[in-house]
Protein backbone atom coordinates (compact mmCIF):
# COMPACT_ATOMS: atom_id res chain seq x y z
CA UNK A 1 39.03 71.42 -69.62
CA UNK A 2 37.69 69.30 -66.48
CA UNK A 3 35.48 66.70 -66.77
CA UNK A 4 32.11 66.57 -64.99
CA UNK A 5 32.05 65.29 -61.83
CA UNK A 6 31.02 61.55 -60.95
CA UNK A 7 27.51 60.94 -60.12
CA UNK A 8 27.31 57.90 -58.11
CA UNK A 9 24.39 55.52 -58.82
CA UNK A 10 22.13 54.57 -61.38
CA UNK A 11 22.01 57.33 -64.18
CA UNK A 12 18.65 59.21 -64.60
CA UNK A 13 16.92 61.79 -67.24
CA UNK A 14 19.37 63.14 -69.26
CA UNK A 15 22.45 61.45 -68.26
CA UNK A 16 20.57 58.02 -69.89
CA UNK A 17 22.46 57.80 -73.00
CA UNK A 18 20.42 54.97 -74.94
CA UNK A 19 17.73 56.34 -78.09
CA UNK A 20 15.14 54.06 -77.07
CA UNK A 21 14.70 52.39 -73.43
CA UNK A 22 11.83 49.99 -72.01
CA UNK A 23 9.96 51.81 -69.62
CA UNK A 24 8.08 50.53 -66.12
CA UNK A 25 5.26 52.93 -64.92
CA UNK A 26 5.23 53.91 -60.70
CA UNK A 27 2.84 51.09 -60.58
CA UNK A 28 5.27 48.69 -61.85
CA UNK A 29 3.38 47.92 -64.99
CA UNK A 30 5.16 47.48 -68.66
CA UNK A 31 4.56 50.29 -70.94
CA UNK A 32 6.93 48.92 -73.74
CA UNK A 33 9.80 50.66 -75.65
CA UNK A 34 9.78 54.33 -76.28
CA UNK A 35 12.47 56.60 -77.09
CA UNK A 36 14.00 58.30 -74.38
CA UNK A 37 13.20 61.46 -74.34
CA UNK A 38 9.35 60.64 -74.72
CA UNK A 39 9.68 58.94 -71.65
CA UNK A 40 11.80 61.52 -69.69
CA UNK A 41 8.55 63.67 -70.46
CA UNK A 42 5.97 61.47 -69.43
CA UNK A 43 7.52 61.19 -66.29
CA UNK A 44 8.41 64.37 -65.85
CA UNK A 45 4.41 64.74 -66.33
CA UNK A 46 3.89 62.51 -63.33
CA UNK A 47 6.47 64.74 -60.77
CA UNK A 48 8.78 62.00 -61.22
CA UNK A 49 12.13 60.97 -63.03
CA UNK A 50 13.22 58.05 -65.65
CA UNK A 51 15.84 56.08 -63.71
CA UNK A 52 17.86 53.13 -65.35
CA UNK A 53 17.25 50.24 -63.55
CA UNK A 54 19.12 47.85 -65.79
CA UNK A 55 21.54 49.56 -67.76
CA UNK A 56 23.00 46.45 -69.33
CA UNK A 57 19.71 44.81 -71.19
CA UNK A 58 18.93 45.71 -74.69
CA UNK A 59 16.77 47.79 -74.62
CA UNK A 60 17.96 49.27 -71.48
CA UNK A 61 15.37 48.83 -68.72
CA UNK A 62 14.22 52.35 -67.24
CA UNK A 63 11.54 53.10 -64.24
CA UNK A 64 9.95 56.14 -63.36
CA UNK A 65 10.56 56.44 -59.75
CA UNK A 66 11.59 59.17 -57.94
CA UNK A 67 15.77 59.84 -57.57
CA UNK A 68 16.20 61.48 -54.18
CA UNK A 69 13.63 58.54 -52.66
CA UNK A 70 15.49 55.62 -54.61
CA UNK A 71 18.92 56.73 -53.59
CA UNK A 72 18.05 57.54 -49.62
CA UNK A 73 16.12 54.17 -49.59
CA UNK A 74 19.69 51.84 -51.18
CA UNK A 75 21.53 53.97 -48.99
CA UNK A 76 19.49 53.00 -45.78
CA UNK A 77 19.12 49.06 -47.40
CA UNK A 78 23.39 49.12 -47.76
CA UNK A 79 23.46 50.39 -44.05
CA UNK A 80 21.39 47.72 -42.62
CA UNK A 81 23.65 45.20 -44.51
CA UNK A 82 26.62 46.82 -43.21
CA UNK A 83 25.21 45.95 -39.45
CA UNK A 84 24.31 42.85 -39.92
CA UNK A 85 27.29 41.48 -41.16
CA UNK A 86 30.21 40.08 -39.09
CA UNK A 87 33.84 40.74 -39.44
CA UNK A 88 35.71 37.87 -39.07
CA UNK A 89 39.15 38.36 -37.40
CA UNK A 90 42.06 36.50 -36.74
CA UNK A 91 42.92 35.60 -33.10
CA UNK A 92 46.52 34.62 -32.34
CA UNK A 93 47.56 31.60 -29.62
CA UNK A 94 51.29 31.64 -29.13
CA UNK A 95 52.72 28.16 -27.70
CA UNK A 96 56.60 26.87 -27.29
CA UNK A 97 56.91 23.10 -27.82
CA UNK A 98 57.41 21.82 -24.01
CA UNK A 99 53.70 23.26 -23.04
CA UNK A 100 52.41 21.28 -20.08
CA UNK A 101 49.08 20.20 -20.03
CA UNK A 102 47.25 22.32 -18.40
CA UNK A 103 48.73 25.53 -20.20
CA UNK A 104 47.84 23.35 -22.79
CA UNK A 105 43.92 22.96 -21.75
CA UNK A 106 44.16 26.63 -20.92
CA UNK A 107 45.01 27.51 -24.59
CA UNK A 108 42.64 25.10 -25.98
CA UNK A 109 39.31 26.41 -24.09
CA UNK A 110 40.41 29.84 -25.31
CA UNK A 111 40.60 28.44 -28.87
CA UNK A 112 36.86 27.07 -28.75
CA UNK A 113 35.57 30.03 -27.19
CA UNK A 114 37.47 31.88 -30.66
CA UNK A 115 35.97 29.86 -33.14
CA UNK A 116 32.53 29.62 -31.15
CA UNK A 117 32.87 33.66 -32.02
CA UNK A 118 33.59 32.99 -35.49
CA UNK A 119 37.19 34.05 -35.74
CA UNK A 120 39.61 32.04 -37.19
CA UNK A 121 42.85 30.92 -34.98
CA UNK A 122 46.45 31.37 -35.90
CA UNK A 123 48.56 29.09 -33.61
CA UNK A 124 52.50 29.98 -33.20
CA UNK A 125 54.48 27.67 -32.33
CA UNK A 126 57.88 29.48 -31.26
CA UNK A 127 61.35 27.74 -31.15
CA UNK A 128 63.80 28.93 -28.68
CA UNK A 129 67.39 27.75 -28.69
CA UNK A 130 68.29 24.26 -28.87
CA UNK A 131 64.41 23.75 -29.82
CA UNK A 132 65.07 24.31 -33.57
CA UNK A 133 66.63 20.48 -33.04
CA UNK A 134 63.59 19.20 -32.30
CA UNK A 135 60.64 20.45 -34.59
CA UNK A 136 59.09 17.29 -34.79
CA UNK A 137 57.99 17.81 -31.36
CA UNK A 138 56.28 21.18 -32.65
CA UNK A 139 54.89 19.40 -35.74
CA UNK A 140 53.08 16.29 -32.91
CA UNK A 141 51.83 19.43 -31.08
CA UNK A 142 49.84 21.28 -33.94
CA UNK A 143 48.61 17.99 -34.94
CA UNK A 144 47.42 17.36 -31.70
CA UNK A 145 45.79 20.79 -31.32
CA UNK A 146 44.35 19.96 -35.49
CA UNK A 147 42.59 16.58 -33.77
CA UNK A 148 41.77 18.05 -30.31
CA UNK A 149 39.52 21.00 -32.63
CA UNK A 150 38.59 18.52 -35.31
CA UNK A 151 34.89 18.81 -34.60
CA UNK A 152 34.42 22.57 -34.07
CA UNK A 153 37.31 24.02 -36.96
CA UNK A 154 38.91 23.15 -40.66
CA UNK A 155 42.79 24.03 -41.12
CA UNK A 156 43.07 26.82 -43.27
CA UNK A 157 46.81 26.93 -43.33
CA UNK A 158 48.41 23.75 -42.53
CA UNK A 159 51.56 24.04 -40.07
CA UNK A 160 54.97 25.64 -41.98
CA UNK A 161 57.75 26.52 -40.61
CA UNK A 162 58.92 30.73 -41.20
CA UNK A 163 61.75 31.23 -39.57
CA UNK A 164 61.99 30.50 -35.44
CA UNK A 165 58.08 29.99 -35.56
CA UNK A 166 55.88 27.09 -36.60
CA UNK A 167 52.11 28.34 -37.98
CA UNK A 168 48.83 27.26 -38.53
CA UNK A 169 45.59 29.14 -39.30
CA UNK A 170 42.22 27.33 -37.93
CA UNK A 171 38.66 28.60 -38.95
CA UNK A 172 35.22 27.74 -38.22
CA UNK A 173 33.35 24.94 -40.02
């Protein structure tokens, strides 16, 4: 035997399982507590249905309202929210310890312009060779790059060594 399928959303008429529920008219005024199926009637009277607006007070809060109208209007509310909001993703700057300054100011304008965006910045610091020797020249280098973006970005990650690679995650303040 399968179950029934899923409805998604806040349950309504019949699937309302409490005896007795607090009921809100279309106007938005109280009526009180009333046993469910009363309820399911009276706003069945009105060409509407009993929706559960807060399933989780005692009694449960119900609303007449009407189902097809409540769900297109949180689906269009959880669309707008969906365009409004901004992904924030993770840009990658890829140095090697002996950068020269310029490459260096090149790197660093493109790192501002990043977190001016609002993405957060993973530098890599990558160790060729005879390099590994000399990580405390990588180390001065990330904390030069932490102080030159003090004012526009907060370390997320501070610098660690994986491998052939030093890292460090910036993001916005």
């Amino acid at each position: 035997m399968m179950a029934p399928p899923v409805k998604s959303g806040p349950k309504y008429d019949n699937f309302i399982q409490a005896n007795k529920v607090r009921v809100i008219d279309d106007q938005g005024e109280n009526i009180g507590v009333m046993y469910t199926n009363e309820a399911i009637e009276q706003a069945h009277e009105l060409g509407l249905n009993l929706v559960e607006v807060s399933p989780n007070a005692d009694p449960p809060v119900c609303k007449f309202l009407d189902v097809g109208k409540h769900r297109y209007e949180a689906q269009k509310k959880a669309n707008a929210q969906r365009k409004t909001q901004k992904t924030q993703e993770i840009k990658e700057i890829k140095m090697r310890p002996n950068i020269d300054d310029h490459d260096y100011d090149v790197k660093m304008k493109a790192m501002h312009k990043f977190i001016g965006n609002g993405d957060k910045v993973k530098v890599t610091l990558r160790f060729r060779g005879r390099e590994m020797a000399h990580q405390h020249l990588g180390m001065d280098l990330l904390k030069r790059v932490q102080e030159d973006m003090a004012e526009d970005a907060k370390v997320e990650a501070y610098p660690r060594l994986e491998g052939r690679q030093m890292l460090m995650v910036l993001a916005p303040k």
